[in-house]
PDB file of N, CA and C in Angstrom:
ATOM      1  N   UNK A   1      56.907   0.987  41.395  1.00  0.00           N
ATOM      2  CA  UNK A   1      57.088   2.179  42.191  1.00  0.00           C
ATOM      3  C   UNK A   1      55.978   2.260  43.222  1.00  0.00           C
ATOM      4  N   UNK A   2      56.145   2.684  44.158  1.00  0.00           N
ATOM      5  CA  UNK A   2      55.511   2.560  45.673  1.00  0.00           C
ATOM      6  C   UNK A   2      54.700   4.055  45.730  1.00  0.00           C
ATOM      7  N   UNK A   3      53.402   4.084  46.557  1.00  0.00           N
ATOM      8  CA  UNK A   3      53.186   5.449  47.145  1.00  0.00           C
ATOM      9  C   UNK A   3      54.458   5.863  47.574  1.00  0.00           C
ATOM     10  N   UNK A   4      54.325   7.752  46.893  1.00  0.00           N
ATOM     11  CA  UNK A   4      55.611   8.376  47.745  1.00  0.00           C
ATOM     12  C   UNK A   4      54.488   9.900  48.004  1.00  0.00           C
ATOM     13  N   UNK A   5      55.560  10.492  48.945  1.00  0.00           N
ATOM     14  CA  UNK A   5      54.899  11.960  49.158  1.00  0.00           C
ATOM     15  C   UNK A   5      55.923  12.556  48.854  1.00  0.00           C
ATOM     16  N   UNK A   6      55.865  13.811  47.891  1.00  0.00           N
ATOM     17  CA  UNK A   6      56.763  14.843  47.583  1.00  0.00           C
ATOM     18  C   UNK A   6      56.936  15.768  47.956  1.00  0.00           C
ATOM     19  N   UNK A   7      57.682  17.123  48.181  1.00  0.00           N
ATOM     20  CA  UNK A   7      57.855  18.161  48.734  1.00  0.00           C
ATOM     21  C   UNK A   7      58.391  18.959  47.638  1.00  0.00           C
ATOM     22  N   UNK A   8      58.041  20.283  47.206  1.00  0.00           N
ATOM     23  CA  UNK A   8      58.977  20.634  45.950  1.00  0.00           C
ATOM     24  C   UNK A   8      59.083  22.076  46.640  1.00  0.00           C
ATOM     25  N   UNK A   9      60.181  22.518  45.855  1.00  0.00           N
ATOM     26  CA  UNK A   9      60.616  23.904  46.496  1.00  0.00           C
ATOM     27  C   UNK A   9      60.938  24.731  45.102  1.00  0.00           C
ATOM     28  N   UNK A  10      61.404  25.847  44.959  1.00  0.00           N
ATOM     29  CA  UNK A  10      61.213  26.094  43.652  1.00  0.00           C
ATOM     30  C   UNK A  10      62.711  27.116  44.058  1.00  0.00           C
ATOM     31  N   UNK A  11      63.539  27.094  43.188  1.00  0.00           N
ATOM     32  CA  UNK A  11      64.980  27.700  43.442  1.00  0.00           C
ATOM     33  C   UNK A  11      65.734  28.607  42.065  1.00  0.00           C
ATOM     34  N   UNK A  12      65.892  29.651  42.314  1.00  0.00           N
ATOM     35  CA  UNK A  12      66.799  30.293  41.075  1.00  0.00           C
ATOM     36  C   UNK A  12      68.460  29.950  40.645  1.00  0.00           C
ATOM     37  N   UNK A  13      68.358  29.304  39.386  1.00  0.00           N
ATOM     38  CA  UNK A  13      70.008  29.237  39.511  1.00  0.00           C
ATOM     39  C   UNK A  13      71.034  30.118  38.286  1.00  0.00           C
ATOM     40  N   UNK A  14      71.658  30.104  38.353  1.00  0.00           N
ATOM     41  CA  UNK A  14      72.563  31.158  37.445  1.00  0.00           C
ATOM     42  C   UNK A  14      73.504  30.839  36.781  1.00  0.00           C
ATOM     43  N   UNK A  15      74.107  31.436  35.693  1.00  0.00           N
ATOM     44  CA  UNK A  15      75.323  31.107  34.941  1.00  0.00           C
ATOM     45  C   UNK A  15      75.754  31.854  33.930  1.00  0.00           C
ATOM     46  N   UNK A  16      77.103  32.375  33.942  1.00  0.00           N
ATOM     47  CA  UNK A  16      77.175  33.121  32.747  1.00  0.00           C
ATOM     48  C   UNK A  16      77.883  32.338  31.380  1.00  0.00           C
ATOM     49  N   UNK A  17      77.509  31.188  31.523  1.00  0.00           N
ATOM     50  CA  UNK A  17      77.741  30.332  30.476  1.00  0.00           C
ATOM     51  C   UNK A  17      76.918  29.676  29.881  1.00  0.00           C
ATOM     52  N   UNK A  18      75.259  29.125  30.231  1.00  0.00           N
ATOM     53  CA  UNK A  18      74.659  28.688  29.944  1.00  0.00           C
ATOM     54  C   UNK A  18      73.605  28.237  30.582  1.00  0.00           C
ATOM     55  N   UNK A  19      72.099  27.759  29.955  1.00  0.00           N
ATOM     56  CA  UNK A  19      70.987  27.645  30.396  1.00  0.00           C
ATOM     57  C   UNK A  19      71.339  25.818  31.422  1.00  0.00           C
ATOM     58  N   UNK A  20      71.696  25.778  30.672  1.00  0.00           N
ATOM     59  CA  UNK A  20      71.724  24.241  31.161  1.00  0.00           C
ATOM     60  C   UNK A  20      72.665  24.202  32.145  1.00  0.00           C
ATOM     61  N   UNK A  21      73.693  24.952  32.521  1.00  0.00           N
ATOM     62  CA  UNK A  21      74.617  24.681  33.447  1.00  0.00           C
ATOM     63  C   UNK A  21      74.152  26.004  34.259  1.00  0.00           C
ATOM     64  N   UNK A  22      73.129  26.838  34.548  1.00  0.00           N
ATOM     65  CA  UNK A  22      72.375  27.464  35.911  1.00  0.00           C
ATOM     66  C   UNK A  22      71.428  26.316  35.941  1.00  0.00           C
ATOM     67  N   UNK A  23      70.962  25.236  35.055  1.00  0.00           N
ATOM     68  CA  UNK A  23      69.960  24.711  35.613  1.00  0.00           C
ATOM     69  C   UNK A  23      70.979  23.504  36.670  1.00  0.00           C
ATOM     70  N   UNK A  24      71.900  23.264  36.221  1.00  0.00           N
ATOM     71  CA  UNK A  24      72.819  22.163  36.773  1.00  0.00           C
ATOM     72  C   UNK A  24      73.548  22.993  38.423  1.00  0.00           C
ATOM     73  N   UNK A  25      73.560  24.522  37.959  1.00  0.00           N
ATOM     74  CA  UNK A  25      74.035  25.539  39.169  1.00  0.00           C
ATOM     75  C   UNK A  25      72.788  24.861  40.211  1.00  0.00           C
ATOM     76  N   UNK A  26      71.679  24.969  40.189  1.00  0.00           N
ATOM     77  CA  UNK A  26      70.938  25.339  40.934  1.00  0.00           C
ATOM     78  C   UNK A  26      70.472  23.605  41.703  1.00  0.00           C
ATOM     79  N   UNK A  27      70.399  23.109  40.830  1.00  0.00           N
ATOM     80  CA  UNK A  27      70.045  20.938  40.989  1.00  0.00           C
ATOM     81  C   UNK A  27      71.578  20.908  42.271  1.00  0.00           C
ATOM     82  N   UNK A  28      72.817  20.887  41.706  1.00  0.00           N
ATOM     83  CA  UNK A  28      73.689  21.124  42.450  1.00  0.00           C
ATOM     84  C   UNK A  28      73.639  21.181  44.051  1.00  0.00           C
ATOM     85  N   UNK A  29      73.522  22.008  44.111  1.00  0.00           N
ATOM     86  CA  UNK A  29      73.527  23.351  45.444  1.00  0.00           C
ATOM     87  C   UNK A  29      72.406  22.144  46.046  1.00  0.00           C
ATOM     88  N   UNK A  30      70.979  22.322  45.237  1.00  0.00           N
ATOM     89  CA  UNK A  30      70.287  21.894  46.464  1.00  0.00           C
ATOM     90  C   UNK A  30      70.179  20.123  46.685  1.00  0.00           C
ATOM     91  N   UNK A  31      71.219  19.861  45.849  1.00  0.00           N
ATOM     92  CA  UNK A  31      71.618  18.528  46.309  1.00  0.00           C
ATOM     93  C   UNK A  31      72.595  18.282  47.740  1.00  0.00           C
ATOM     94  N   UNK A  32      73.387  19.664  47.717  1.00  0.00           N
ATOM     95  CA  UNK A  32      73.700  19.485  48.590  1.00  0.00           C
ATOM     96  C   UNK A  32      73.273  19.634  50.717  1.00  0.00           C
ATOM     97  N   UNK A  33      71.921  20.178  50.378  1.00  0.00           N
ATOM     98  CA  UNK A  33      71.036  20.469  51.538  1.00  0.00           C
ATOM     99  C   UNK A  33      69.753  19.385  51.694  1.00  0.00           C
ATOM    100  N   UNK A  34      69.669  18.909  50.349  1.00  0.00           N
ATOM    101  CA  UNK A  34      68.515  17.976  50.372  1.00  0.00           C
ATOM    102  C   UNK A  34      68.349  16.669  50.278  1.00  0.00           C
ATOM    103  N   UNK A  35      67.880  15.682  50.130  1.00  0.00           N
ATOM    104  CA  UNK A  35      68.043  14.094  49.957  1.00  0.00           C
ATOM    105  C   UNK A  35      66.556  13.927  49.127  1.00  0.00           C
ATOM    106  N   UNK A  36      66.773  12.901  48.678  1.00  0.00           N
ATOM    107  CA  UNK A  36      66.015  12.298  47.554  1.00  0.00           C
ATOM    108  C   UNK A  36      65.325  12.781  46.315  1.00  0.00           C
ATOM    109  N   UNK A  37      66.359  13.486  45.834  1.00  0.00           N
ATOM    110  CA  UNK A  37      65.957  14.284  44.602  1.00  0.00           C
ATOM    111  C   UNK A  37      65.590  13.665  43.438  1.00  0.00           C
ATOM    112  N   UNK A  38      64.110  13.819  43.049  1.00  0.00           N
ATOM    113  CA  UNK A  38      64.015  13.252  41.952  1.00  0.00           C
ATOM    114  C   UNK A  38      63.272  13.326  40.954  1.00  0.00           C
ATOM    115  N   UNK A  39      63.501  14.779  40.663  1.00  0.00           N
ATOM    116  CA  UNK A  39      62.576  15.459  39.500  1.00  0.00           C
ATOM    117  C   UNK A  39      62.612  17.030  39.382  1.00  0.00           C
ATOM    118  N   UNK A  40      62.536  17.118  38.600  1.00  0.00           N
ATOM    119  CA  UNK A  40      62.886  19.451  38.189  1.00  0.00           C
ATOM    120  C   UNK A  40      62.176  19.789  37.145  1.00  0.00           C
ATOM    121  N   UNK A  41      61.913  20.721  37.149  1.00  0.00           N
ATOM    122  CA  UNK A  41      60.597  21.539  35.902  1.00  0.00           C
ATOM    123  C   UNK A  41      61.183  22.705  36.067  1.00  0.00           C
ATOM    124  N   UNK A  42      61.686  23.049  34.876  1.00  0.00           N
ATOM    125  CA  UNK A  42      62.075  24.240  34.475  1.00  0.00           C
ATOM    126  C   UNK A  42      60.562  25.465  34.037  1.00  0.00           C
ATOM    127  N   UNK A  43      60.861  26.499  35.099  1.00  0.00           N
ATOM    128  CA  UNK A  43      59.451  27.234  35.167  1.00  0.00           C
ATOM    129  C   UNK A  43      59.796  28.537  34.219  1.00  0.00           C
ATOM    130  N   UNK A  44      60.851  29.180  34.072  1.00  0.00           N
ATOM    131  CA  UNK A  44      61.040  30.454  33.923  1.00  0.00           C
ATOM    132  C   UNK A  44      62.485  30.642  33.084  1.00  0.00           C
ATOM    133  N   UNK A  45      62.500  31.405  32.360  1.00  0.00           N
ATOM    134  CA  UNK A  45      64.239  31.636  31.864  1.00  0.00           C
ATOM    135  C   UNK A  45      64.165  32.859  31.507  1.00  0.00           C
ATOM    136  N   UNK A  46      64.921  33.572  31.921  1.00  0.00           N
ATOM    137  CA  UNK A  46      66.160  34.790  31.781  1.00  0.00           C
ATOM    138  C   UNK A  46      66.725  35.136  31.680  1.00  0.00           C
ATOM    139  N   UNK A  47      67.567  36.134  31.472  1.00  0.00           N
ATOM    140  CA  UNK A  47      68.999  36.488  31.474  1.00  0.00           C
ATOM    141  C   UNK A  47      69.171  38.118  31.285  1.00  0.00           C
ATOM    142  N   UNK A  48      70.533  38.218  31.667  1.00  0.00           N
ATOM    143  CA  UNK A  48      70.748  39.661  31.788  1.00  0.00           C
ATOM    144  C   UNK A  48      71.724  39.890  30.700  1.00  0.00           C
ATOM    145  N   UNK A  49      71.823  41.116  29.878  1.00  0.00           N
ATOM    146  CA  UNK A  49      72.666  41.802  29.117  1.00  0.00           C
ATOM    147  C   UNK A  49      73.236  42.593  29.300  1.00  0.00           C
ATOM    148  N   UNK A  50      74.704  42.214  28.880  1.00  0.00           N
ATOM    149  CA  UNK A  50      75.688  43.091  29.222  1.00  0.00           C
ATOM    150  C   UNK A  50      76.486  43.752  27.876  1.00  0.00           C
ATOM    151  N   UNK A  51      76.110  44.610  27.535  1.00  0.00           N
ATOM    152  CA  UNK A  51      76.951  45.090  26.430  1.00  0.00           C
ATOM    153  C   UNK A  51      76.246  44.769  25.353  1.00  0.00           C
ATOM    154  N   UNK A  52      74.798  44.910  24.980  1.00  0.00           N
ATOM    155  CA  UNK A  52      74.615  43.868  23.689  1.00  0.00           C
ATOM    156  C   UNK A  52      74.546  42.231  23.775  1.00  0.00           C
ATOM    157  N   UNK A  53      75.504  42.057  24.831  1.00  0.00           N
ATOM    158  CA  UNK A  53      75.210  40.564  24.793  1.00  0.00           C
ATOM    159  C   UNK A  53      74.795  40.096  25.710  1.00  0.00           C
ATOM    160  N   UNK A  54      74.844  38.733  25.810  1.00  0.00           N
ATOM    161  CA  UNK A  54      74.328  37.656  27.350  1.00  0.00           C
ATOM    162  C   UNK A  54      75.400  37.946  27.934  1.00  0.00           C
ATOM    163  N   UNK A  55      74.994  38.350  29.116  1.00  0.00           N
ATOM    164  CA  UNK A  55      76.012  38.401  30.355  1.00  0.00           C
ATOM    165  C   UNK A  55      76.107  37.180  31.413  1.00  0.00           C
ATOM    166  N   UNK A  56      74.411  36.799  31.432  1.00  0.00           N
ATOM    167  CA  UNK A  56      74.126  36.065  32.558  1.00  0.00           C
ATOM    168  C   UNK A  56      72.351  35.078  31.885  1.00  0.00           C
ATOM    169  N   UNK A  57      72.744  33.639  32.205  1.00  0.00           N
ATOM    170  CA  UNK A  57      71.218  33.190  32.634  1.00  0.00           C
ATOM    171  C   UNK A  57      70.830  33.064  33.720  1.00  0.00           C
ATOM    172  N   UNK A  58      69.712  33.229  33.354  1.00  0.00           N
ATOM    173  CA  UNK A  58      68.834  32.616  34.761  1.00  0.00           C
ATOM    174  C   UNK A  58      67.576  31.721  34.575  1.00  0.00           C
ATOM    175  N   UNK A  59      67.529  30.677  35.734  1.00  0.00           N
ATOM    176  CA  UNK A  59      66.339  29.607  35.291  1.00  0.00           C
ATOM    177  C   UNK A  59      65.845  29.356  36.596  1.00  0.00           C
ATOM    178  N   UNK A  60      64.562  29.536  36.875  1.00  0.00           N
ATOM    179  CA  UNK A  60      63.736  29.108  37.962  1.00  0.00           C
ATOM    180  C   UNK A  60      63.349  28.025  37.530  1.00  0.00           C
ATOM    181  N   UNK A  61      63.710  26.795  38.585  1.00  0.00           N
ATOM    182  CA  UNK A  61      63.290  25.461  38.725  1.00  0.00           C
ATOM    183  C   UNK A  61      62.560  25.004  39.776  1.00  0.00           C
ATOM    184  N   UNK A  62      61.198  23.938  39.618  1.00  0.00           N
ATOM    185  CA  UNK A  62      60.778  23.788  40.866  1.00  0.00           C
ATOM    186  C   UNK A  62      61.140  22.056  40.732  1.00  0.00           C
ATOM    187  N   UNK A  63      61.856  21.703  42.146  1.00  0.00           N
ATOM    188  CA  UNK A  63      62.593  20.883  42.506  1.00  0.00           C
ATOM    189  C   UNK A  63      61.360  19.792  43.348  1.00  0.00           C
ATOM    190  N   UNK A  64      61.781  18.581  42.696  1.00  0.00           N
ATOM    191  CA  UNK A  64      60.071  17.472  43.711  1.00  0.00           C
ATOM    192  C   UNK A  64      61.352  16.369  44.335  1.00  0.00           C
ATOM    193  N   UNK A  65      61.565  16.385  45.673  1.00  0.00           N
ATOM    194  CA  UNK A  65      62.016  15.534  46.550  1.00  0.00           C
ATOM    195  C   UNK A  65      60.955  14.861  47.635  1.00  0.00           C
ATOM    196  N   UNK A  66      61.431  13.248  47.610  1.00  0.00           N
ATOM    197  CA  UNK A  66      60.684  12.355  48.285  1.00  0.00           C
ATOM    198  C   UNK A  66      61.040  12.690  49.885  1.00  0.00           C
ATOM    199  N   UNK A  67      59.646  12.717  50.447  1.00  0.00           N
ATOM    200  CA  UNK A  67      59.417  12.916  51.947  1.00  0.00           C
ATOM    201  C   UNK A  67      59.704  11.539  52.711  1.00  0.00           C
ATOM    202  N   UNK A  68      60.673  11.040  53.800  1.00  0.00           N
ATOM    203  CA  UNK A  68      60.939  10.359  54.425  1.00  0.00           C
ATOM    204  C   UNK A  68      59.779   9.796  55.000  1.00  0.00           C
ATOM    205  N   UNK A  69      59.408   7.956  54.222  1.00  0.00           N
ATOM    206  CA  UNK A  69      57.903   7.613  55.252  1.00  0.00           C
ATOM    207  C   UNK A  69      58.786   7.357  57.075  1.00  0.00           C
TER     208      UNK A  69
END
């Protein structure tokens, strides 16, 4: 593996089905605005209740994409 320079951005993603599929909501999405994705750290988890139960997760991820030499 070569020197690289990274850029990371840190993004909220959501789901009312599961932790792992807002974390997949959110990888997703900014796959589709970004190029060379290649690494995520799950920072934060949440969720909202609705009725007693899980309504909603939420997971802040900070996202490390390679900077074009």
């Amino acid at each position: 593996m070569g020197d690289h320079v990274y850029k990371v951005v840190e993004l909220v993603g959501s789901s009312s089905k599961s932790i792992e599929d807002a974390i997949e909501n959110a990888i997703g999405r900014a796959g589709k605005t970004l190029s060379n994705l290649d690494w995520f750290e799950v920072v934060d988890t949440r969720g909202h209740i609705d009725g007693g139960k899980v309504g909603h997760y939420q997971v802040t991820v900070k996202v490390g994409f390679r900077l074009k030499d």
